[in-house]
Each structure stands twice: as C-alpha cells, then as structure tokens.
Protein backbone atom coordinates (compact mmCIF):
# COMPACT_ATOMS: atom_id res chain seq x y z
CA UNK A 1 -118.48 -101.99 40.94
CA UNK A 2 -118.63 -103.13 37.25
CA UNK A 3 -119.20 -100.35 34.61
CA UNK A 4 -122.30 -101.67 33.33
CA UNK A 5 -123.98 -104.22 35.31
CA UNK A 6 -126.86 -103.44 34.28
CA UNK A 7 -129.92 -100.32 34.22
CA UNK A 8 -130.42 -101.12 37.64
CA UNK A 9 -127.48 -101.21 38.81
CA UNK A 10 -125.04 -98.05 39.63
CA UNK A 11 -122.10 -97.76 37.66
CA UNK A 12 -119.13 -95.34 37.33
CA UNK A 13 -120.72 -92.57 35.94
CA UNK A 14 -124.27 -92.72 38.58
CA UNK A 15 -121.76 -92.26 41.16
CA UNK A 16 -119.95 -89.64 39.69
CA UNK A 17 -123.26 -88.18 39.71
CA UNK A 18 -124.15 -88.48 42.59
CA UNK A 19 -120.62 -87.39 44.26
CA UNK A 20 -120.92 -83.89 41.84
CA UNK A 21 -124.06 -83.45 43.83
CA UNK A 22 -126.83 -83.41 40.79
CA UNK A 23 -130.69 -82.06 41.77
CA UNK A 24 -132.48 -83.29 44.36
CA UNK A 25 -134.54 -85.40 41.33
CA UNK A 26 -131.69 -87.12 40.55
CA UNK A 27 -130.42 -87.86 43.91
CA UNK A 28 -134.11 -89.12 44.69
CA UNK A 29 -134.19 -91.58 41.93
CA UNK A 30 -130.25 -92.10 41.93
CA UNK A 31 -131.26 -93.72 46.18
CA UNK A 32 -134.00 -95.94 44.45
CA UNK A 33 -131.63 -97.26 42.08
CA UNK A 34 -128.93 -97.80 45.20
CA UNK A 35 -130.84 -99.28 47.41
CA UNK A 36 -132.60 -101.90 44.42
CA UNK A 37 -129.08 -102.50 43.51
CA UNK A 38 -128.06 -103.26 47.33
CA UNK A 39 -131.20 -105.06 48.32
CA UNK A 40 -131.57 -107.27 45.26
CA UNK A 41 -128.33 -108.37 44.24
CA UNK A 42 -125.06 -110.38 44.98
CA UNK A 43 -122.24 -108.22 45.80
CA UNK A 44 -118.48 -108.92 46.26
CA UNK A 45 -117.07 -107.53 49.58
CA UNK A 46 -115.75 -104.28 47.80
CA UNK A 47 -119.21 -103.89 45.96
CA UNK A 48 -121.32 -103.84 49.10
CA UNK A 49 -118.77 -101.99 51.30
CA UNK A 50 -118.85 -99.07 48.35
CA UNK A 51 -122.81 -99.76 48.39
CA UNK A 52 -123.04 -99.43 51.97
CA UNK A 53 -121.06 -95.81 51.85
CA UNK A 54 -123.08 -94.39 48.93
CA UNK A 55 -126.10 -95.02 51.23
CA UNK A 56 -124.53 -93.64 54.36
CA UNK A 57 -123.90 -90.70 52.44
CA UNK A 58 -127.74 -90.50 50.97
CA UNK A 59 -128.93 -91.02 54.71
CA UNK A 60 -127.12 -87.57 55.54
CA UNK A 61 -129.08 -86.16 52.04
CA UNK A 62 -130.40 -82.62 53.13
CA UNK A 63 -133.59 -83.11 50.70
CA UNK A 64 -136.32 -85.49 53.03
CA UNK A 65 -137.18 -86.96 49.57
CA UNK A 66 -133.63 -88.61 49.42
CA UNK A 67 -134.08 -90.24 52.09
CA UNK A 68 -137.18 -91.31 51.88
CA UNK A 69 -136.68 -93.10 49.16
CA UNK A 70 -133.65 -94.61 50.28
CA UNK A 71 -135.82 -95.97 53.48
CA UNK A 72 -138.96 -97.36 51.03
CA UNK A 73 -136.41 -99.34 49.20
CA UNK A 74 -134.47 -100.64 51.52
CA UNK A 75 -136.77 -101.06 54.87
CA UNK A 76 -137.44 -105.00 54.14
CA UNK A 77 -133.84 -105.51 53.85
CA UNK A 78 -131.70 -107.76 56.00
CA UNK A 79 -128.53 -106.28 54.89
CA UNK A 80 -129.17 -102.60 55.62
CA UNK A 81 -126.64 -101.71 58.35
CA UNK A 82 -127.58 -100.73 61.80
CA UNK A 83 -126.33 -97.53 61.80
CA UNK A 84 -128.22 -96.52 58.62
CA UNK A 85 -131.28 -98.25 59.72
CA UNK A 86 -131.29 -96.39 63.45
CA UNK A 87 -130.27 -93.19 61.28
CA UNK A 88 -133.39 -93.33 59.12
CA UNK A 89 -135.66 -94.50 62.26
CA UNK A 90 -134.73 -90.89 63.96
CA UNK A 91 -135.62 -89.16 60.78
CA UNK A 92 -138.38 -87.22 60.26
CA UNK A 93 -141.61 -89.14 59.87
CA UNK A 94 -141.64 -89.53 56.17
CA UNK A 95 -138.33 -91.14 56.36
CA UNK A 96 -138.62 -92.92 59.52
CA UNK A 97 -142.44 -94.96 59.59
CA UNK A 98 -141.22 -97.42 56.45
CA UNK A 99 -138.05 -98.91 58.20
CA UNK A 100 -139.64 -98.53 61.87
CA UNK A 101 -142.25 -100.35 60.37
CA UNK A 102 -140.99 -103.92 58.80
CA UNK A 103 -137.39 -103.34 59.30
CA UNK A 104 -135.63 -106.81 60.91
CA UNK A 105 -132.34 -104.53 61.87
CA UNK A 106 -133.68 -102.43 64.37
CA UNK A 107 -133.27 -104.63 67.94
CA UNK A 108 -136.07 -104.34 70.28
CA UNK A 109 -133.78 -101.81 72.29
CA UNK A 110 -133.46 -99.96 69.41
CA UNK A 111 -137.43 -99.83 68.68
CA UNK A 112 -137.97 -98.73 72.82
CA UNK A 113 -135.66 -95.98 72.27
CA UNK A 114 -137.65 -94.45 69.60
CA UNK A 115 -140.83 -95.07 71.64
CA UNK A 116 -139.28 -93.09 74.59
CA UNK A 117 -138.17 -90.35 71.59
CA UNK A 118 -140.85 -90.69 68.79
CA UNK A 119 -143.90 -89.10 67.67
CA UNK A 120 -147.46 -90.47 67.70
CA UNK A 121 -146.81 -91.95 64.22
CA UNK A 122 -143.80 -93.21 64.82
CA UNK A 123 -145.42 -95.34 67.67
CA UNK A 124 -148.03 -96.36 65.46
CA UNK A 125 -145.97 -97.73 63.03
CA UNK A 126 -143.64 -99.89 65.55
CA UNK A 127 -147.41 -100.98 66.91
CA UNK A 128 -148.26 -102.45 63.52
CA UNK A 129 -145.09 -104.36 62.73
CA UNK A 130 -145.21 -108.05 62.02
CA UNK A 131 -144.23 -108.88 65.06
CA UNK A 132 -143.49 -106.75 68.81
CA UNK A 133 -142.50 -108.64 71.30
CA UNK A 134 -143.15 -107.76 74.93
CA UNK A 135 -140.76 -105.49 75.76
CA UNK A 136 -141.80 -103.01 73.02
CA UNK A 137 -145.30 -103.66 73.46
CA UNK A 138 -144.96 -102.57 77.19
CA UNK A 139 -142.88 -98.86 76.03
CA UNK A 140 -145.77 -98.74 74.66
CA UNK A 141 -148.48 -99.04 76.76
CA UNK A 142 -146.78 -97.28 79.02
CA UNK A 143 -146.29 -93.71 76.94
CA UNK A 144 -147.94 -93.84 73.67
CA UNK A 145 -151.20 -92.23 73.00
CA UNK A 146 -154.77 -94.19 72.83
CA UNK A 147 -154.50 -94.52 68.80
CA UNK A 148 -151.21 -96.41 69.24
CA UNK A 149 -152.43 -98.76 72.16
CA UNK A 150 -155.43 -99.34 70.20
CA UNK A 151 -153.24 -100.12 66.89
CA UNK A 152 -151.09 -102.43 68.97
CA UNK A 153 -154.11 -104.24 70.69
CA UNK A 154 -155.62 -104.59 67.80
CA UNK A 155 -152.23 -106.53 66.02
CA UNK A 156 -152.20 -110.20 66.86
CA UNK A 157 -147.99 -110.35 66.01
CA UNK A 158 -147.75 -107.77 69.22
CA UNK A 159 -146.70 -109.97 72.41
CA UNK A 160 -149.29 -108.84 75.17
CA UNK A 161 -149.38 -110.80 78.09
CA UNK A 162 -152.22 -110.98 80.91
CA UNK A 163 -149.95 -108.35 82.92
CA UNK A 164 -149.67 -105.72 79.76
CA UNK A 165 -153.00 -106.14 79.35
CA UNK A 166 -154.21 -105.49 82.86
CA UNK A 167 -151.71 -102.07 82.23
CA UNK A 168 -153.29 -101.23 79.07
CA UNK A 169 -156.78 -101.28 81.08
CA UNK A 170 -155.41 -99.16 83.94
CA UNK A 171 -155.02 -96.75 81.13
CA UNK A 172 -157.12 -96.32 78.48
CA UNK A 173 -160.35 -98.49 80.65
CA UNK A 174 -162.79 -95.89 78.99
CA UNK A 175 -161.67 -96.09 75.28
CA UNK A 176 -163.98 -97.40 73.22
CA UNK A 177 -161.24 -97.38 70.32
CA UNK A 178 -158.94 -99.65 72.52
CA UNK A 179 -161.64 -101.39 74.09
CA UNK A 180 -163.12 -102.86 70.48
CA UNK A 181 -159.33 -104.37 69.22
CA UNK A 182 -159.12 -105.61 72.40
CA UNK A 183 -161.99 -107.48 72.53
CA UNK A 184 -161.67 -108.60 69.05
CA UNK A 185 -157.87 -110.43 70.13
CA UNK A 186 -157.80 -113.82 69.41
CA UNK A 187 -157.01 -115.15 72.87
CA UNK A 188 -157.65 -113.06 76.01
CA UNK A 189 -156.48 -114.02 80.12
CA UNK A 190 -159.41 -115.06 81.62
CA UNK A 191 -158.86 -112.13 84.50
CA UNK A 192 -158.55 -109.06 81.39
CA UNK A 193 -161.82 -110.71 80.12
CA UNK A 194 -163.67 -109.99 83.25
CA UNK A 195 -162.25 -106.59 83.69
CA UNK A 196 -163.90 -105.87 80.00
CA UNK A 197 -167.35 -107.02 80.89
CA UNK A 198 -167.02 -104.35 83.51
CA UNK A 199 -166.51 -101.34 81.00
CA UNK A 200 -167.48 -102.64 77.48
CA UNK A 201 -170.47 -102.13 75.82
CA UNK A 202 -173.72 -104.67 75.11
CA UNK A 203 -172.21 -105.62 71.55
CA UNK A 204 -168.81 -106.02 73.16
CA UNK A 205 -169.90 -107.86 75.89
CA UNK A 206 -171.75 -110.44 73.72
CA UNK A 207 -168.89 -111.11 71.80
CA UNK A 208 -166.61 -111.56 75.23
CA UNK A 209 -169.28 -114.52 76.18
CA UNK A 210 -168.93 -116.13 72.92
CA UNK A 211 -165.43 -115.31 72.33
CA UNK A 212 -163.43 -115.39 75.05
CA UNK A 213 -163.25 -117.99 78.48
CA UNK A 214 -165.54 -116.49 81.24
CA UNK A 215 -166.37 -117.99 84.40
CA UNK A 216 -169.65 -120.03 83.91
CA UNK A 217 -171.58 -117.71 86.65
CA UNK A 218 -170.17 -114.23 84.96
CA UNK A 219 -171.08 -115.81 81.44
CA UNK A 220 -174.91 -116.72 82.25
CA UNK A 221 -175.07 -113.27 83.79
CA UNK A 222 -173.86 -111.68 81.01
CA UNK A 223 -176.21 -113.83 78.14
CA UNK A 224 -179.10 -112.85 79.88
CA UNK A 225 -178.66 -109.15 80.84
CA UNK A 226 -177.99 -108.69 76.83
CA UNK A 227 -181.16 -110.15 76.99
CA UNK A 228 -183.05 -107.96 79.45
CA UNK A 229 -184.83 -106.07 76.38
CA UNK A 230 -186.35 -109.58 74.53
CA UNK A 231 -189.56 -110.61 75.29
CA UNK A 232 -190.51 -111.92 78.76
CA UNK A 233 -194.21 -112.59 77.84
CA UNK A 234 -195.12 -116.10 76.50
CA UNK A 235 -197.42 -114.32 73.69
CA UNK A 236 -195.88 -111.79 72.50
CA UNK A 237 -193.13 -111.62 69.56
CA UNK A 238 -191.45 -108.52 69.83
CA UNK A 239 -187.63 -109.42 69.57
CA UNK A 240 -185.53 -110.05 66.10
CA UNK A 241 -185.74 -113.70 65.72
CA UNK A 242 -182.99 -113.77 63.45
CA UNK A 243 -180.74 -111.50 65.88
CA UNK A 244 -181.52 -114.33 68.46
CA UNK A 245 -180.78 -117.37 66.30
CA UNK A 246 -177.26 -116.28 65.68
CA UNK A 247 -176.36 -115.28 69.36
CA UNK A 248 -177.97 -119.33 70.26
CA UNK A 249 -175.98 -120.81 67.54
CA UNK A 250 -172.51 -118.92 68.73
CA UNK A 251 -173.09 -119.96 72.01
CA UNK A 252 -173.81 -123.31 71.16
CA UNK A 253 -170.24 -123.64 69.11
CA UNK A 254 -168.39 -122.20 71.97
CA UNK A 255 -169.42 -124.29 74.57
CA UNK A 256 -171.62 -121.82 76.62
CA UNK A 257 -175.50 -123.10 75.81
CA UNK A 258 -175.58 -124.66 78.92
CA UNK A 259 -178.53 -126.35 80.59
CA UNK A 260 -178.25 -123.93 83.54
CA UNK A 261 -178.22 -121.26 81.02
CA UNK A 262 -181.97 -122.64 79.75
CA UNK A 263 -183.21 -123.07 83.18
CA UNK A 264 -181.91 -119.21 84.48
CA UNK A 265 -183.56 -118.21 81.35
CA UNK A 266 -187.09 -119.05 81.85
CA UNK A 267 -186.54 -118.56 85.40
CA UNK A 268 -186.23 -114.38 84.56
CA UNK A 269 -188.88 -114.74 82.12
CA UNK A 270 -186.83 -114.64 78.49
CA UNK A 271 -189.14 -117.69 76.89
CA UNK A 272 -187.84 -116.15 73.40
CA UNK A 273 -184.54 -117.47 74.77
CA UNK A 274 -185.64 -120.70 75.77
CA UNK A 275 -187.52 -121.60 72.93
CA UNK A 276 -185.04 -120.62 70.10
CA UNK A 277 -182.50 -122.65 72.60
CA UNK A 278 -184.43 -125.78 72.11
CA UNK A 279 -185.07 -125.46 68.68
CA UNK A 280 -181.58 -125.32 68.06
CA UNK A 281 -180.51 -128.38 70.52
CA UNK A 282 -183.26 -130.35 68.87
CA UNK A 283 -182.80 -129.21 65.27
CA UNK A 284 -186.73 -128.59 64.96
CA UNK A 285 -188.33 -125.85 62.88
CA UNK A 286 -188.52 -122.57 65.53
CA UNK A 287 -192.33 -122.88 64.86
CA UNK A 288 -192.37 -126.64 65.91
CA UNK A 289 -189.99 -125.87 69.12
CA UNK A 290 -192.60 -123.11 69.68
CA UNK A 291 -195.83 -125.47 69.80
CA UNK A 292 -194.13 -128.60 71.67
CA UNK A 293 -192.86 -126.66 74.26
CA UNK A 294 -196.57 -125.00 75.03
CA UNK A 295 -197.74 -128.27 74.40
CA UNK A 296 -200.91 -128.35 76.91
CA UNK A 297 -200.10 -131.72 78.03
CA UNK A 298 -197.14 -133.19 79.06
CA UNK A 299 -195.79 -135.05 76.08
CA UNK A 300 -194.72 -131.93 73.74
CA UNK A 301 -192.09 -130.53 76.62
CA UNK A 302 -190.84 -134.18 77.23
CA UNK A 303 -189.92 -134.99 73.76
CA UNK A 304 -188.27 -131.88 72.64
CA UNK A 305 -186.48 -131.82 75.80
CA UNK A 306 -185.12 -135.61 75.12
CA UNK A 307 -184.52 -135.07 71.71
CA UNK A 308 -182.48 -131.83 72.90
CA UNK A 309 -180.49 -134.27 74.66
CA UNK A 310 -180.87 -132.43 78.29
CA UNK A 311 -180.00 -133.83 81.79
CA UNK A 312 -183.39 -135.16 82.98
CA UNK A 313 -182.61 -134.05 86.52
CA UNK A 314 -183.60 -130.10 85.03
CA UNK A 315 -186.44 -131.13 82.82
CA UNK A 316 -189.01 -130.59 85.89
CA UNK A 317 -187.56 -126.84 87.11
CA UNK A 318 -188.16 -125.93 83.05
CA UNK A 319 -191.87 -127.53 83.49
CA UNK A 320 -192.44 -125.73 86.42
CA UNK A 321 -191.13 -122.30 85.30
CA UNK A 322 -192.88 -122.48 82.11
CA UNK A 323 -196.49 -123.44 84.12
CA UNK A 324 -195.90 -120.79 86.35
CA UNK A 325 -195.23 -118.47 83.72
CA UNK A 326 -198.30 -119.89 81.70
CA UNK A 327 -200.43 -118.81 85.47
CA UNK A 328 -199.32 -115.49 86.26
CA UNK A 329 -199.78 -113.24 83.51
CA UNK A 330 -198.17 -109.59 84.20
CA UNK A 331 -200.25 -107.02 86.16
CA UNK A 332 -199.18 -104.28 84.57
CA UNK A 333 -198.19 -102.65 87.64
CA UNK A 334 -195.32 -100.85 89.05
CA UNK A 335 -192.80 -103.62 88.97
CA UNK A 336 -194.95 -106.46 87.57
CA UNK A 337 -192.16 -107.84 85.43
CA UNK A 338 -189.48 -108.26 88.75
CA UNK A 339 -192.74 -109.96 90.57
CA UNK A 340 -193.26 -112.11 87.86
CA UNK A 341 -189.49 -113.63 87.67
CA UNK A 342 -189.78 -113.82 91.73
CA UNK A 343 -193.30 -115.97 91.65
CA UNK A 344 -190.91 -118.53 89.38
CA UNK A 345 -187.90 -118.53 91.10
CA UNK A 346 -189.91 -119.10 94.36
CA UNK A 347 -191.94 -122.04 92.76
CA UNK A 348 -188.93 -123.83 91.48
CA UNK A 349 -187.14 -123.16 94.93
CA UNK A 350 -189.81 -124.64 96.87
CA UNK A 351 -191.01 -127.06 94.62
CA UNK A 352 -187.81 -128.66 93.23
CA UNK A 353 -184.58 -129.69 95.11
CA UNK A 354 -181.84 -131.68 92.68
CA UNK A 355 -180.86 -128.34 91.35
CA UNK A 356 -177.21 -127.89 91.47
CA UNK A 357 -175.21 -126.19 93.76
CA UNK A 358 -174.35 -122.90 91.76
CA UNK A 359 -178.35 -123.00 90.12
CA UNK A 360 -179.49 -122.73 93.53
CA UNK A 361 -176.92 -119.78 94.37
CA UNK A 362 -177.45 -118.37 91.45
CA UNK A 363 -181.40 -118.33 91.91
CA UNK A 364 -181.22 -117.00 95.47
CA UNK A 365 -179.07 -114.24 94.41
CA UNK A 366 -181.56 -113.43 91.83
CA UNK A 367 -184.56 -113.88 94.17
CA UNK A 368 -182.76 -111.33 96.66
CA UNK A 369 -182.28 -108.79 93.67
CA UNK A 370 -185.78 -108.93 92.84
CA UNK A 371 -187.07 -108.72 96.28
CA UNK A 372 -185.07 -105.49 96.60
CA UNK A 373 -186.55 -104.01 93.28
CA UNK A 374 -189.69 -104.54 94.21
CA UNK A 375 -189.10 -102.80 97.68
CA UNK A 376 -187.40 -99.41 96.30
C-alpha cells in the first residue's frame, strides 16, 4: 500500500502498529479503519491480497471487540473472503449475528451449517436476512426454537413453500407468536390456510377470510361464527357498528361478500350483518339500508336489493328469512336463539327451491346442527 493514501486508509506505520501488537483500543479502531479501507476502495492485486491478510490476522484477534468491529464493517461486503466470513459466522455472537445477518459470502450450505451449530440468536439472525431460500428456511424449521420460526415466518424474503409450512405447523401449531407472522404472510397455500382456521384465534381467523384464499364453504363459516356474538334480534343495536363496517368493506375488496354469504346470514339470525351488507352494496346511508330493508311493504326490500345489484333468483329466500324473523320473536327460553335460526332455515327450505346446490347443503347442515342443540 501507498504511504499516505489517505486518513482512512492504512499506511506503513498503522500496520506497523498493528503488527507490534498496540491495545486492544487501537486494534479495535485500527479493524474499522481496515475493513473501510477494504470495503470502500479500489485496490491493486498486492493492496487487497495485503488487505485480505491484515484481516485474517484481526479475525484470529483474542479481544471479541476486534472482531467485532472487523465483522460490522465489513458484513455488507462482496469482497470479504469466505474463509474470513465463515470464521466470523462461528464466532461468538457479538461477532457472528452482523455477517450471518446480510453477508452475500456465506452459501446457503454455509448458513445450514451454522443452523445445525448455532445459538438461538444466531438462528434469528440468518431468519431475518434479506433473503433465505428454502433450504435454510427448512434447517430451520426443523431445529430452531419458536422465536426463530416465528422471525422467519414473519420475513417475506424467507422461501417457505406449502410443504415448510405444513412442517412449521406440525411444530409450533399452538404458538400464538408463530401463528400471528404467519397469518400476516403475504401469500399463504390454500391447504396451510385451512390448517390455521383450525388453531388461530377470532382476530386471526378474520384476517385469514379476508386475507388469504379459503374455500367458499370454510370462508362463510368462518364470517359468521366471528359473528356469533352480534346481534340476532331485528331491534336491538348492541354490536360496534363501526367494527362491522370495516369487516363488510374488507370482504367486499377481497372478493368474499357473496350473495350466499347475505342469505346464510339472515338465515342464523345476524340482521346487523345483513343490513350493513346492503348498505354497503348499495352505497346508501346505514340508516336508509336500515328502513328499506324493514320496509312494511314490499317495495323498500326490492329496491335496495336491485340497486345492490343481487341475483334475483335469492331476493325471495332474503324476504322470507327476514318475515320470518319479523314473526317469531325469541322466547327467551332454553335455546330460543338455535329455535329461532331453525324456524328460518325450515321456511326457506320448504318454501323456496332455486337455491343453489351448496346453499341448500349448507342450510341442511345447519338445520341438523341446530336440531341437535336443541336436543342436548
């Protein structure tokens, strides 16, 4: 190297410091102004191959300090050899979590050996790189601790395909802390999505329905048994309005505010649900939606529905649930509320045929659940 290339560069005399082995200080800040130099600059061959054995040498530094700095400094680079990047990777964690956690040298056989090796840190840190493709991601799963999995989950750059996924469930199924990231991915298989509903919780499960691709029938189910707790009664006003307005207008941009979703809706009583639907579809004041829909004759329904743009074949099943629910006010008897759904499921079964295929199923199955409440 030149004698003075500059204040950040070394020259003669740093590395006569260095080689007479000054205090641990020096050394410290003498790695900093190494690895800047070796990082930052263009070197001739003899330059970089002197670099390159000055921070060899300050990788074997007895003083963790050294070497830490050495691996801040020079963890982003592309030039740091192999050797001194797998050197500082098996150091200590000070020394090893900033180069096992950007660095481009390590391979991905490298980064699975330290998995196998590591501590819990060290795992963390190779879960929140840029990027870990599959391989790594699956060392993972399969021996690193729940914060790791969780920090890797939750890390969109981390390759996890439908089969790491399903192993990360066989795992850690009961973790909230993975459960949440994992949710939260961007993209989920369609099978690890219904494994979640499973095991999640209400809050979780609401954003799988708006979130993630669920089969229609396991997506209606889920909507309305987050929405066991609203208000079944026609009158009454009990649930958060505004709560309910933002779960209609998610649904609504992701494709899941179905008409069947309206019609199993009133069908199990949730009017709250229904109503704030069709205000919504019809882009009417909630209030308006409110009095159309209860509309004692037969025009306030009709136009609301038409301006909601709804399939007229379901128009009459709504009419009849919402008459039936209008006629049979609850009891308040053991099990009034599980009677009540069954008088409207009945009437719409027996008084309506052109529902679809998977409406009918679906209302049977319901029908049969109720029955069996009402006979425990």
């Amino acid at each position: 190297m030149t004698d003075q290339l500059s204040t950040e560069h070394l020259t003669k005399d740093d590395v006569a410091r260095l080689l007479s082995d000054p205090s641990p200080n020096s050394r410290a800040e003498l790695a900093v102004k190494v690895a800047q130099q070796f990082a930052g600059s263009a070197l001739s061959d003899s330059e970089r191959k002197l670099a390159e054995d000055i921070i060899r040498f300050m990788a074997r530094d007895a003083v963790v300090r050294v070497r830490q700095s050495l691996s801040e400094n020079l963890k982003a680079s592309p030039s740091l050899p192999r050797d001194v990047a797998l050197m500082l990777a098996r150091d200590v964690e000070a020394v090893a979590i900033p180069v096992l956690s950007v660095s481009t040298v390590l391979t991905d056989a490298d980064l699975v050996e330290v998995v196998r090796t590591g501590t819990d840190a060290k795992h963390t840190a190779i879960a929140q790189r840029p990027a870990v493709s599959a391989s790594v991601a699956d060392a993972l799963i399969e021996s690193a601790s729940e914060g790791a999995v969780a920090a890797l989950v939750a890390n969109d750059g981390a390759e996890l395909g439908e089969r790491s996924l399903s192993r990360v469930l066989d795992r850690f199924s009961g973790s909230e802390a993975v459960q949440e990231p994992l949710v939260q991915r961007s993209k989920l298989p369609i099978t690890i999505a219904e494994r979640l509903v499973a095991v999640v919780s209400e809050k979780l499960r609401q954003h799988l329905v708006t979130n993630h691709e669920l089969p229609p029938q396991v997506a209606a189910d889920l909507i309305l048994q987050s929405r066991e707790r609203a208000t079944v009664s026609l009158f009454t006003g009990g649930s958060d309005e505004g709560a309910l307005e933002r779960l209609v207008a998610q649904l609504s941009r992701t494709g899941r505010l179905t008409p069947s979703l309206l019609v199993r809706a009133l069908c199990v009583g949730d009017v709250a649900f229904f109503e704030t639907a069709m205000s919504h579809l019809a882009n009417v004041p909630l209030t308006n939606a409110r009095l159309l829909i209860h509309d004692a004759g037969r025009l306030g329904l009709k136009s609301i529905y038409d301006k909601a743009k709804l399939p007229p074949a379901l128009m009459p099943a709504c009419r009849i649930a919402l008459d039936v629910l209008k006629e049979t006010p609850y009891d308040g008897e053991a099990h009034d509320i599980e009677r009540h759904r069954r008088r409207v499921i009945e009437r719409i079964l027996t008084q309506y045929e052109d529902l679809a295929a998977e409406d009918l199923d679906y209302l049977l199955d319901k029908l049969g659940d109720l029955m069996r409440v009402e006979t425990e």
